[in-house]
PDB file of N, CA and C in Angstrom:
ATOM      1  N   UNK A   1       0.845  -1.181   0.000  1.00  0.00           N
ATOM      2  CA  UNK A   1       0.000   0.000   0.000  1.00  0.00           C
ATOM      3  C   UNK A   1       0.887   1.239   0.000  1.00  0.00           C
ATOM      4  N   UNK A   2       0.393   2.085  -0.681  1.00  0.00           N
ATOM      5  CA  UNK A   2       1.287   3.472  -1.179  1.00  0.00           C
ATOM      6  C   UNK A   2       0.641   4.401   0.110  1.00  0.00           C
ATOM      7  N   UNK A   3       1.122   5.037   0.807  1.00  0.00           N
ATOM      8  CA  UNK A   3       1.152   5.659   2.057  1.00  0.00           C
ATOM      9  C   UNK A   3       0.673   7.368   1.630  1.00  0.00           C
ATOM     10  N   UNK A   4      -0.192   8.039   2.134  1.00  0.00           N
ATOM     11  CA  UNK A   4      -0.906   9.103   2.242  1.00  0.00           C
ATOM     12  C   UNK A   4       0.701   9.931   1.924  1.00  0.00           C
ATOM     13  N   UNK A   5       0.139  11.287   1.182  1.00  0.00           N
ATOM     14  CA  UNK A   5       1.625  12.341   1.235  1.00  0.00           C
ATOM     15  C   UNK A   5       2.556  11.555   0.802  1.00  0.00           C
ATOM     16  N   UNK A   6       2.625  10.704  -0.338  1.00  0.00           N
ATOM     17  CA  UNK A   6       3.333  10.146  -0.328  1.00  0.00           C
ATOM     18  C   UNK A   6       4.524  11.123  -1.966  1.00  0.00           C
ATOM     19  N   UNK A   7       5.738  11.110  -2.112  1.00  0.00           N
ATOM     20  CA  UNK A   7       6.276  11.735  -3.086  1.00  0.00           C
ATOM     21  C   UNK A   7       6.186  10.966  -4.458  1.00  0.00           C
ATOM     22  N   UNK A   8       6.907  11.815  -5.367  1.00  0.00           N
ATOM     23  CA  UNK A   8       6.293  11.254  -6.670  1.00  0.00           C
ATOM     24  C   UNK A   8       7.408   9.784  -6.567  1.00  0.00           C
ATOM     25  N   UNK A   9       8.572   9.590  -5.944  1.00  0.00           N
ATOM     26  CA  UNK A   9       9.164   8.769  -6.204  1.00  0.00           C
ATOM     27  C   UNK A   9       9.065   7.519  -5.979  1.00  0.00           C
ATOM     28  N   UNK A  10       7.904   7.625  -4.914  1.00  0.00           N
ATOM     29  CA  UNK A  10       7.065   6.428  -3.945  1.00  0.00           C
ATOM     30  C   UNK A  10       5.611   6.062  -4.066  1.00  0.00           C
ATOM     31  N   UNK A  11       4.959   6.439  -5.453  1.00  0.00           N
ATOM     32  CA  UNK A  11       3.852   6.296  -5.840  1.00  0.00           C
ATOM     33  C   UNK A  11       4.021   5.478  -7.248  1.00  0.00           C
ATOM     34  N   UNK A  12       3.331   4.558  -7.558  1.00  0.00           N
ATOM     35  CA  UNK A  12       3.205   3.774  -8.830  1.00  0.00           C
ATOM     36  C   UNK A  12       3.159   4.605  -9.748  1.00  0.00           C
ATOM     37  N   UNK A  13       3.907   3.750 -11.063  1.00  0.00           N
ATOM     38  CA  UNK A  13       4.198   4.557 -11.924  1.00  0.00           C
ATOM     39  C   UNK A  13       2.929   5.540 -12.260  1.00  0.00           C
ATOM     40  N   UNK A  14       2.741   6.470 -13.225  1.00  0.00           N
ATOM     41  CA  UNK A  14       1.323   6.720 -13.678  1.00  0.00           C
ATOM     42  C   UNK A  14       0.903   6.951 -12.805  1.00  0.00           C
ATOM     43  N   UNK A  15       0.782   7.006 -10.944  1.00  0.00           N
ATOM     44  CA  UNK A  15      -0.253   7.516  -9.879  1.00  0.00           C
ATOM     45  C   UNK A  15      -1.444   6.781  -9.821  1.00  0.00           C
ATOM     46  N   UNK A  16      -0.939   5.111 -10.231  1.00  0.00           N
ATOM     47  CA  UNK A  16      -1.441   4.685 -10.459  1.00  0.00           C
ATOM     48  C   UNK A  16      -2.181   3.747  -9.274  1.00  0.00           C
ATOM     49  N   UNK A  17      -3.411   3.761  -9.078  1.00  0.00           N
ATOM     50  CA  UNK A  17      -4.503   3.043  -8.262  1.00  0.00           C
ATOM     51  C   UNK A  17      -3.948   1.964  -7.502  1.00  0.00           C
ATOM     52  N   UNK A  18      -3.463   0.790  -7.345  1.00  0.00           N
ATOM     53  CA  UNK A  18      -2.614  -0.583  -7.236  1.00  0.00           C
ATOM     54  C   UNK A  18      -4.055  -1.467  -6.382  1.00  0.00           C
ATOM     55  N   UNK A  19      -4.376  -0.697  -5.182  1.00  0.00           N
ATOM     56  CA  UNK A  19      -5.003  -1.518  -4.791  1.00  0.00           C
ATOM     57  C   UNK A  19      -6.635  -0.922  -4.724  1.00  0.00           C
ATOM     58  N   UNK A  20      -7.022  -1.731  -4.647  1.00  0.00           N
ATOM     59  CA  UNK A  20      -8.742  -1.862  -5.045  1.00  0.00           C
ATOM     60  C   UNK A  20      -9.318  -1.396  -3.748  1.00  0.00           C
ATOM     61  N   UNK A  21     -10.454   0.137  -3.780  1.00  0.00           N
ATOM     62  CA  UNK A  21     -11.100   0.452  -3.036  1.00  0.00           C
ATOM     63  C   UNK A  21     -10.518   1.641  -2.251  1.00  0.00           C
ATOM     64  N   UNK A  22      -9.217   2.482  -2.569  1.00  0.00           N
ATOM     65  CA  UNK A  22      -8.356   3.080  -1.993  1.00  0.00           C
ATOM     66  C   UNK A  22      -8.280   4.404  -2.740  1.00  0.00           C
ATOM     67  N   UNK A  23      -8.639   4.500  -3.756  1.00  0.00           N
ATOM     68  CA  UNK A  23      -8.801   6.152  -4.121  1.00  0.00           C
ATOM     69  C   UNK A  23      -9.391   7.402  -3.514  1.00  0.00           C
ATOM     70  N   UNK A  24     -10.486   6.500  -1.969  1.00  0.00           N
ATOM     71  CA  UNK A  24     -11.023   7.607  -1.813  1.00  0.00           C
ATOM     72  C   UNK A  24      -9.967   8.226  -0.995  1.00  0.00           C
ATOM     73  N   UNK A  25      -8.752   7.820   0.021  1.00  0.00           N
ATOM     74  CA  UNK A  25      -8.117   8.032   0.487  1.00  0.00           C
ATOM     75  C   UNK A  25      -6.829   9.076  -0.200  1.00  0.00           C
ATOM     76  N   UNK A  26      -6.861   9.343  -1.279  1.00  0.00           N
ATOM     77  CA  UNK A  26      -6.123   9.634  -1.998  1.00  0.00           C
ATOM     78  C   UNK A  26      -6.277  11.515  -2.443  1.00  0.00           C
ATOM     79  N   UNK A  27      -6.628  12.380  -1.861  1.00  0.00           N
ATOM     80  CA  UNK A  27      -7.147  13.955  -1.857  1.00  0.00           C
ATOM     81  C   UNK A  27      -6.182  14.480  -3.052  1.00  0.00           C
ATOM     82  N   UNK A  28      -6.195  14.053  -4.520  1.00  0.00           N
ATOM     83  CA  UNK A  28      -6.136  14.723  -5.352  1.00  0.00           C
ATOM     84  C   UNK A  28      -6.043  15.912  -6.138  1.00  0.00           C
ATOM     85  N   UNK A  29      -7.140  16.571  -5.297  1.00  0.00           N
ATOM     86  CA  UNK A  29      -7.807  18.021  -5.483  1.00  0.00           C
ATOM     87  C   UNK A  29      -6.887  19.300  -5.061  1.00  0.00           C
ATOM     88  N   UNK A  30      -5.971  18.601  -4.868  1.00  0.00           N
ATOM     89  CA  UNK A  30      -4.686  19.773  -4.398  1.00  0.00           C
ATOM     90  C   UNK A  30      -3.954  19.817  -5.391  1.00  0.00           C
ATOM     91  N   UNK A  31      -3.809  19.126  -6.495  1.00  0.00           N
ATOM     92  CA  UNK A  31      -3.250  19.070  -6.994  1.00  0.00           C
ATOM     93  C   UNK A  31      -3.417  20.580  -8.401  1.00  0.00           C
ATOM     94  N   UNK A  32      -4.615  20.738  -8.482  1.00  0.00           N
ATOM     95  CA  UNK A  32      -5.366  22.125  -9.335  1.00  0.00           C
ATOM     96  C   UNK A  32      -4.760  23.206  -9.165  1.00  0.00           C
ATOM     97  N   UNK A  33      -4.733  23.190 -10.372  1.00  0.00           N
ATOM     98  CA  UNK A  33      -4.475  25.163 -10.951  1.00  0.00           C
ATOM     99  C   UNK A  33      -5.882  25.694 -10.803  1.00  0.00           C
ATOM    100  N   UNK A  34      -6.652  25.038 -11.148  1.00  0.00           N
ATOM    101  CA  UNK A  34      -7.576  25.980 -12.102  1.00  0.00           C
ATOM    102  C   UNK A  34      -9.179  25.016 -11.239  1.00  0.00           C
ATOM    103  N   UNK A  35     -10.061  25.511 -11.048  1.00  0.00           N
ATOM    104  CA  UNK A  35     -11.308  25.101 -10.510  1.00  0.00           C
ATOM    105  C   UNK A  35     -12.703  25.246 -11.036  1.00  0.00           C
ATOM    106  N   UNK A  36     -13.691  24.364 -10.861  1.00  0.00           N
ATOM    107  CA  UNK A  36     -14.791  24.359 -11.957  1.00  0.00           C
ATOM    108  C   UNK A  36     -15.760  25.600 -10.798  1.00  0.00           C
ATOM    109  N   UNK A  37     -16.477  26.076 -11.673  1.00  0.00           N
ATOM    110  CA  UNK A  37     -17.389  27.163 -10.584  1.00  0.00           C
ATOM    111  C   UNK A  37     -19.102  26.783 -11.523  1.00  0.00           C
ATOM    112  N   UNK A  38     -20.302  26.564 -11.116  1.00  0.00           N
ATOM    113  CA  UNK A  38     -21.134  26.269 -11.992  1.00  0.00           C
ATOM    114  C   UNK A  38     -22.317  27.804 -11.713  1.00  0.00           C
ATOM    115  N   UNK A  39     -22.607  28.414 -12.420  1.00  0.00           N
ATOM    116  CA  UNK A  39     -23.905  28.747 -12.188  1.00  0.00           C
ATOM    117  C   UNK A  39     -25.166  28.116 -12.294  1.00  0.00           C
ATOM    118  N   UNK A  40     -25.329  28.179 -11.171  1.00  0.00           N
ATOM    119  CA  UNK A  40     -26.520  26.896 -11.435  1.00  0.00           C
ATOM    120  C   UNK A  40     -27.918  27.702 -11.737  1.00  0.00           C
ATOM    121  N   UNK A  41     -28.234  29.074 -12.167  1.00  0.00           N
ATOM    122  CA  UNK A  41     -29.101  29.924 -13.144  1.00  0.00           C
ATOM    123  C   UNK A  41     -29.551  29.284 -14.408  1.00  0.00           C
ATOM    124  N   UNK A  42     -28.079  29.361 -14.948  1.00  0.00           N
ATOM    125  CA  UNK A  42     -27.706  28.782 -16.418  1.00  0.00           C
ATOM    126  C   UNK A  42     -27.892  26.706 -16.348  1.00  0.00           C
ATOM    127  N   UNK A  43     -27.620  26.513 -15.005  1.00  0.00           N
ATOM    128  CA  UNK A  43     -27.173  24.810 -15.579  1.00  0.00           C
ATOM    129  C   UNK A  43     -28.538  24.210 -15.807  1.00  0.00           C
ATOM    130  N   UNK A  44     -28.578  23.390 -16.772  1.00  0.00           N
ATOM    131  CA  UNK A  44     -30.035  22.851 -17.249  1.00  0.00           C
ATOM    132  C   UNK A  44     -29.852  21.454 -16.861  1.00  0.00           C
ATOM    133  N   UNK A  45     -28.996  20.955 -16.061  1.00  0.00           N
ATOM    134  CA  UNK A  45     -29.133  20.023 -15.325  1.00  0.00           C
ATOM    135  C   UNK A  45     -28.984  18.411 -16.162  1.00  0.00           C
ATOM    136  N   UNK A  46     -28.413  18.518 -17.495  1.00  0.00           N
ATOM    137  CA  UNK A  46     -27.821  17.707 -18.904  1.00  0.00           C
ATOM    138  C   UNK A  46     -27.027  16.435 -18.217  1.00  0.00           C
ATOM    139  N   UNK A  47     -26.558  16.691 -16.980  1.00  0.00           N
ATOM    140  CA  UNK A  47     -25.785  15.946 -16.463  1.00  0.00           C
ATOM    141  C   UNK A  47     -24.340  15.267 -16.965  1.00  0.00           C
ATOM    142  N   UNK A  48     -24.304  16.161 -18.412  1.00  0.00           N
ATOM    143  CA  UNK A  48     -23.073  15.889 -19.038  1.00  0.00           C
ATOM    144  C   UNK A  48     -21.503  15.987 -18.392  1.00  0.00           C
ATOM    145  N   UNK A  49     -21.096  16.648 -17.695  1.00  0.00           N
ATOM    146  CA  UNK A  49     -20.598  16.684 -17.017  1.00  0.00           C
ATOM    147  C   UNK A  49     -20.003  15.395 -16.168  1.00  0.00           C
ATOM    148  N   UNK A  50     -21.295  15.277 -15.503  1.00  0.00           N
ATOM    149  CA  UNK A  50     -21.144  13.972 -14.691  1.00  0.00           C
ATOM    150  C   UNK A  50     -20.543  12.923 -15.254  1.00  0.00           C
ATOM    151  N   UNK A  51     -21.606  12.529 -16.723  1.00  0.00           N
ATOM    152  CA  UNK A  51     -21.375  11.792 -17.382  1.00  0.00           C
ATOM    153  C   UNK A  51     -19.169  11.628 -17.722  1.00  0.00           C
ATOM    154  N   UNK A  52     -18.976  12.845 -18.150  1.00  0.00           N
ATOM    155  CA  UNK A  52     -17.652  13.353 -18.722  1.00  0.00           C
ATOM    156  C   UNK A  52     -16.418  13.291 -17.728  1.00  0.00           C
ATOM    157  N   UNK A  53     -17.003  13.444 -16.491  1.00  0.00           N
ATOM    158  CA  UNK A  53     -15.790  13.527 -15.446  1.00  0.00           C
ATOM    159  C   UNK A  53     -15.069  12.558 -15.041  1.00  0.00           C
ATOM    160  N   UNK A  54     -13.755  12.787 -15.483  1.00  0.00           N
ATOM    161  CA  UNK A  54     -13.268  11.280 -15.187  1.00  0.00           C
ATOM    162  C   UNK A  54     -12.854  11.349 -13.829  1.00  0.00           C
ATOM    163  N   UNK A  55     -13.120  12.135 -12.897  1.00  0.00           N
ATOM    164  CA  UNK A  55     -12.942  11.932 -11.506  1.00  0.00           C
ATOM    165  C   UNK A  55     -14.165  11.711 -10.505  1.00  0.00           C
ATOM    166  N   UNK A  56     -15.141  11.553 -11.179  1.00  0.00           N
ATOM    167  CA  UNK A  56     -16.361  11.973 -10.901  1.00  0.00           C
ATOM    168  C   UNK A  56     -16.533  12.363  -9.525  1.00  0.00           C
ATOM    169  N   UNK A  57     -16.320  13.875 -10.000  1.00  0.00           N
ATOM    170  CA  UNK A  57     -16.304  14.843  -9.006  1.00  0.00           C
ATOM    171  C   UNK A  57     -17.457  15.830  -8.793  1.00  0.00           C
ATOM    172  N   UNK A  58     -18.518  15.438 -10.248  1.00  0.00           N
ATOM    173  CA  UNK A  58     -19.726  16.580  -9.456  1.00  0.00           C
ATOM    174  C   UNK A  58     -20.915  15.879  -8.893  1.00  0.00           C
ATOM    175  N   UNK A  59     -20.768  16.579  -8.003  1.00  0.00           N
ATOM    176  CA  UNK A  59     -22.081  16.147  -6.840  1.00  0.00           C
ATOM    177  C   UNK A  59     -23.806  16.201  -7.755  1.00  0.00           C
ATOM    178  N   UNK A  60     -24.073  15.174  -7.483  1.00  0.00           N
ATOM    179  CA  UNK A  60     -25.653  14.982  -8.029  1.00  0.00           C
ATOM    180  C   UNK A  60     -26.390  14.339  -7.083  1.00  0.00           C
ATOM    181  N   UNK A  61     -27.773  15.488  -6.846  1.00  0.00           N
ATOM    182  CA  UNK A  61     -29.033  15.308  -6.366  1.00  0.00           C
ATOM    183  C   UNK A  61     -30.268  14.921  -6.516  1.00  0.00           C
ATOM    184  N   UNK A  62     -30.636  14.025  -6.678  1.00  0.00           N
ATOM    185  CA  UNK A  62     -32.354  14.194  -6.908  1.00  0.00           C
ATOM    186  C   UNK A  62     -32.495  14.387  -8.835  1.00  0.00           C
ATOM    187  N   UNK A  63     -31.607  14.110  -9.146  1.00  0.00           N
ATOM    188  CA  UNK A  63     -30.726  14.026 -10.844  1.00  0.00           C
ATOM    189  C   UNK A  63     -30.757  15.862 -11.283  1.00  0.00           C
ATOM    190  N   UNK A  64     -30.516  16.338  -9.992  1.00  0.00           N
ATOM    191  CA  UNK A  64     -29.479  17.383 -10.564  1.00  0.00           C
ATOM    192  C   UNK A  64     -28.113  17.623  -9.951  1.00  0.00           C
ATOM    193  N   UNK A  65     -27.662  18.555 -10.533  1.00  0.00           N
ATOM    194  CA  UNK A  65     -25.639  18.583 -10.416  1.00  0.00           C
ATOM    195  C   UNK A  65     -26.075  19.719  -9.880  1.00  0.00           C
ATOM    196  N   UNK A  66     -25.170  19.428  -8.348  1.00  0.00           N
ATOM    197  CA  UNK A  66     -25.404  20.675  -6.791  1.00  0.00           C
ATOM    198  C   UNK A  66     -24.030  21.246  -7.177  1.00  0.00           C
ATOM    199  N   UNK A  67     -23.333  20.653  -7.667  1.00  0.00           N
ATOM    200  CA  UNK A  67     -22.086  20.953  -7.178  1.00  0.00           C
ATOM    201  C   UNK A  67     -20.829  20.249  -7.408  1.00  0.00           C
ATOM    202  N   UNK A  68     -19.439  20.154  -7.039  1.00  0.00           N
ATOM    203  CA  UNK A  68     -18.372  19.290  -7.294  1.00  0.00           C
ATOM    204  C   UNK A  68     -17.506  18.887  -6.027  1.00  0.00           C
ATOM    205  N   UNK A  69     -17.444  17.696  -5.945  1.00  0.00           N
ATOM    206  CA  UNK A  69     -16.453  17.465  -5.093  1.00  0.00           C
ATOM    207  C   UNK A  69     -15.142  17.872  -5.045  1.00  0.00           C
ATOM    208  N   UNK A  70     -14.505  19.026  -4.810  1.00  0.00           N
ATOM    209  CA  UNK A  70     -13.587  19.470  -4.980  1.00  0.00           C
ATOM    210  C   UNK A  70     -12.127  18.878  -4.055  1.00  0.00           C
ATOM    211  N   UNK A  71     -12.494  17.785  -3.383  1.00  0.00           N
ATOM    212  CA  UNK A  71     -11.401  16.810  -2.860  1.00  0.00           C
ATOM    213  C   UNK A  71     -10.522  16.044  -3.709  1.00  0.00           C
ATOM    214  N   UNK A  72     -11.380  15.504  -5.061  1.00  0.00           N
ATOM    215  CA  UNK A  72     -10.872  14.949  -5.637  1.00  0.00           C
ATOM    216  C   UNK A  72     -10.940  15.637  -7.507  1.00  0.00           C
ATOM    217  N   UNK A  73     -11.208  17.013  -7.663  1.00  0.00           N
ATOM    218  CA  UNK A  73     -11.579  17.348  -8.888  1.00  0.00           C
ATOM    219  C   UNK A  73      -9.725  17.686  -8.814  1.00  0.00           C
ATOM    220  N   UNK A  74      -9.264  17.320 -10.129  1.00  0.00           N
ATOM    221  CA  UNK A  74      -8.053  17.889 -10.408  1.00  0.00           C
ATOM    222  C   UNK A  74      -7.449  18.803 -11.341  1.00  0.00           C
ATOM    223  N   UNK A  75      -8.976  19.534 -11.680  1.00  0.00           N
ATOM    224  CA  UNK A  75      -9.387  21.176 -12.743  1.00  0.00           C
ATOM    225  C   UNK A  75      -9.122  20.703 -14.005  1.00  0.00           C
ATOM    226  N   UNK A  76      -9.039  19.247 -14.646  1.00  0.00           N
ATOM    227  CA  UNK A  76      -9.268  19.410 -15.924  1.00  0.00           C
ATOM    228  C   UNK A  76      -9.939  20.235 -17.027  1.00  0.00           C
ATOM    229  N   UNK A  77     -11.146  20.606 -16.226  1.00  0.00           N
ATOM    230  CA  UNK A  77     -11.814  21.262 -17.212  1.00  0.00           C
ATOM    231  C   UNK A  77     -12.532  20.634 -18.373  1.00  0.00           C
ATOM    232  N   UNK A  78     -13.067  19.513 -18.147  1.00  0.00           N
ATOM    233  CA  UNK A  78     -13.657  18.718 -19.161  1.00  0.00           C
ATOM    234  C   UNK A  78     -15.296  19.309 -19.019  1.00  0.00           C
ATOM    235  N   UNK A  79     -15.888  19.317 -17.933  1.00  0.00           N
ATOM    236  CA  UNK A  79     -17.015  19.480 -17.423  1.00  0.00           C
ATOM    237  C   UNK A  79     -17.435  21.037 -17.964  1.00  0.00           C
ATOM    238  N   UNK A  80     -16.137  21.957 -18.096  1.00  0.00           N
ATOM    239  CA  UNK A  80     -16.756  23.274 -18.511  1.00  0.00           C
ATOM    240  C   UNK A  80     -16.551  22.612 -19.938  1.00  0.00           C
ATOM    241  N   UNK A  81     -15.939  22.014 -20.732  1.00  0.00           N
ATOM    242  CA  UNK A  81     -15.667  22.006 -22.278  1.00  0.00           C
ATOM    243  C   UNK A  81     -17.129  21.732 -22.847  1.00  0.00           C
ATOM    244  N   UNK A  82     -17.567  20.550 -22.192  1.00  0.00           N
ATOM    245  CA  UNK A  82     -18.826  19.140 -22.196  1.00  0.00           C
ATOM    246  C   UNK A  82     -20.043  20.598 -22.000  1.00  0.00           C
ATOM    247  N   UNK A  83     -20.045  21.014 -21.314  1.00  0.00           N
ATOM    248  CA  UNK A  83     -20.920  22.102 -20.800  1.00  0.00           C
ATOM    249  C   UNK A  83     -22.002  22.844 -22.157  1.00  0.00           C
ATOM    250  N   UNK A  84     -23.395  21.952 -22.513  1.00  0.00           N
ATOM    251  CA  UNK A  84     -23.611  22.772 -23.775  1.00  0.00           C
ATOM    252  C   UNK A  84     -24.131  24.373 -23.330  1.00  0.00           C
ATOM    253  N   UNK A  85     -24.278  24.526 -22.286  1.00  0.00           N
ATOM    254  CA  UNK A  85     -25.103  26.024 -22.251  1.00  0.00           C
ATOM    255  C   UNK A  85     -23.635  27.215 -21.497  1.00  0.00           C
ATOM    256  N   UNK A  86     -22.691  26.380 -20.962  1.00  0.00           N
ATOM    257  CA  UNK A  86     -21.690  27.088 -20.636  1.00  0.00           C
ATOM    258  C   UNK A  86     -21.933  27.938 -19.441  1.00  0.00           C
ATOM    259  N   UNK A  87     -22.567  26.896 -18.083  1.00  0.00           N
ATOM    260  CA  UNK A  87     -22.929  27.404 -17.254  1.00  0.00           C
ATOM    261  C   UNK A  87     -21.755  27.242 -15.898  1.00  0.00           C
ATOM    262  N   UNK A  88     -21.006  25.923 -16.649  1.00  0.00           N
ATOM    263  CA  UNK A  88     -19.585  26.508 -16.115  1.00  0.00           C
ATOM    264  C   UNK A  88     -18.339  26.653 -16.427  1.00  0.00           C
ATOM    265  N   UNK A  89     -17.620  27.406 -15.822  1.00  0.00           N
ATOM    266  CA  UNK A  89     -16.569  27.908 -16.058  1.00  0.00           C
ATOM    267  C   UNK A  89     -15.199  27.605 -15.053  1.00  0.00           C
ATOM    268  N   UNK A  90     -14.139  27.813 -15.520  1.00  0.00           N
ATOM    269  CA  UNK A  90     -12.986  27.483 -15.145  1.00  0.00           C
ATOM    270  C   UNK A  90     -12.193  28.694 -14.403  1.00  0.00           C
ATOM    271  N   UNK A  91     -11.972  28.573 -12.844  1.00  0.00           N
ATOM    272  CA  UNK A  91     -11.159  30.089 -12.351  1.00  0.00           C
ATOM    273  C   UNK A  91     -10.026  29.708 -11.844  1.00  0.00           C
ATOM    274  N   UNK A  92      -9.227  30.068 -11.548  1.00  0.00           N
ATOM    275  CA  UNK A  92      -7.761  30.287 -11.349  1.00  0.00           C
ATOM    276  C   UNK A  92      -8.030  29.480  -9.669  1.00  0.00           C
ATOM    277  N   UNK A  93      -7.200  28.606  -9.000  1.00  0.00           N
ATOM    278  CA  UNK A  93      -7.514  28.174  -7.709  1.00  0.00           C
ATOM    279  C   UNK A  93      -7.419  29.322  -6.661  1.00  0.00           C
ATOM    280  N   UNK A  94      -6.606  30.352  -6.849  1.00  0.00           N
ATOM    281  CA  UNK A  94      -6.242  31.587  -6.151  1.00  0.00           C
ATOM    282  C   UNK A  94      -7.315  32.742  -5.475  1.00  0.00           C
ATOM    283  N   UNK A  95      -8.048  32.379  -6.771  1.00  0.00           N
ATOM    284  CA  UNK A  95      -9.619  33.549  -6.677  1.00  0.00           C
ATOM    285  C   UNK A  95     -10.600  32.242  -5.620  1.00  0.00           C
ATOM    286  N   UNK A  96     -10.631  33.467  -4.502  1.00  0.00           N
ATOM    287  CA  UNK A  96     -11.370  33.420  -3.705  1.00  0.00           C
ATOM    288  C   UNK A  96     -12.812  32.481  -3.993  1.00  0.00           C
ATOM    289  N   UNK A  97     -13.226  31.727  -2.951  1.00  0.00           N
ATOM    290  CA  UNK A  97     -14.855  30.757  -3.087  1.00  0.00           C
ATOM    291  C   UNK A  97     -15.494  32.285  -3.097  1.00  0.00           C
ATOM    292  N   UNK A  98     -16.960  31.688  -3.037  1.00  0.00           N
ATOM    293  CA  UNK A  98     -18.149  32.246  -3.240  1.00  0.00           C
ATOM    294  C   UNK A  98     -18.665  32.258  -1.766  1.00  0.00           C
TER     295      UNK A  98
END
């Protein structure tokens, strides 16, 4: 088992998973430049996103998207690309929450 905080020299090649059931342990989300922000005015609730995220990091309710788990989102930015109404967007990790 690959140990929490662990450096790049002591993690499987690729950051890669090894053992089964252990990703949640793994806080990713530090790793971001850049962070998804949604207006949820604009979001029509397409769930594309969800569908698209390969971290699946946005939170879904009642089959709408509240939000993102930002523990494990690592700001790809797929979810704003996927986004047909462009209700979200991508901000710098620096700029202040809401």
């Amino acid at each position: 088992m690959v140990k929490l905080n662990a450096g790049w020299r002591e993690i499987p090649i690729g950051g890669k998973i090894v053992d089964a059931g252990n990703a949640r342990e793994y806080e990713t989300g530090s790793w971001r430049a850049m962070r998804p922000v949604v207006d949820q005015e604009e979001c029509i609730n397409c769930l594309q996103c969800w569908v698209f995220c390969p971290e699946s990091s946005i939170d879904v309710k009642d089959e709408e998207m509240v939000g993102f788990h930002l523990r494990f989102c690592k700001g790809c930015g797929i979810c704003a690309a996927i986004c047909p109404v462009e209700a979200i967007t991508m901000v710098p990790e620096s700029e202040p929450t809401e």
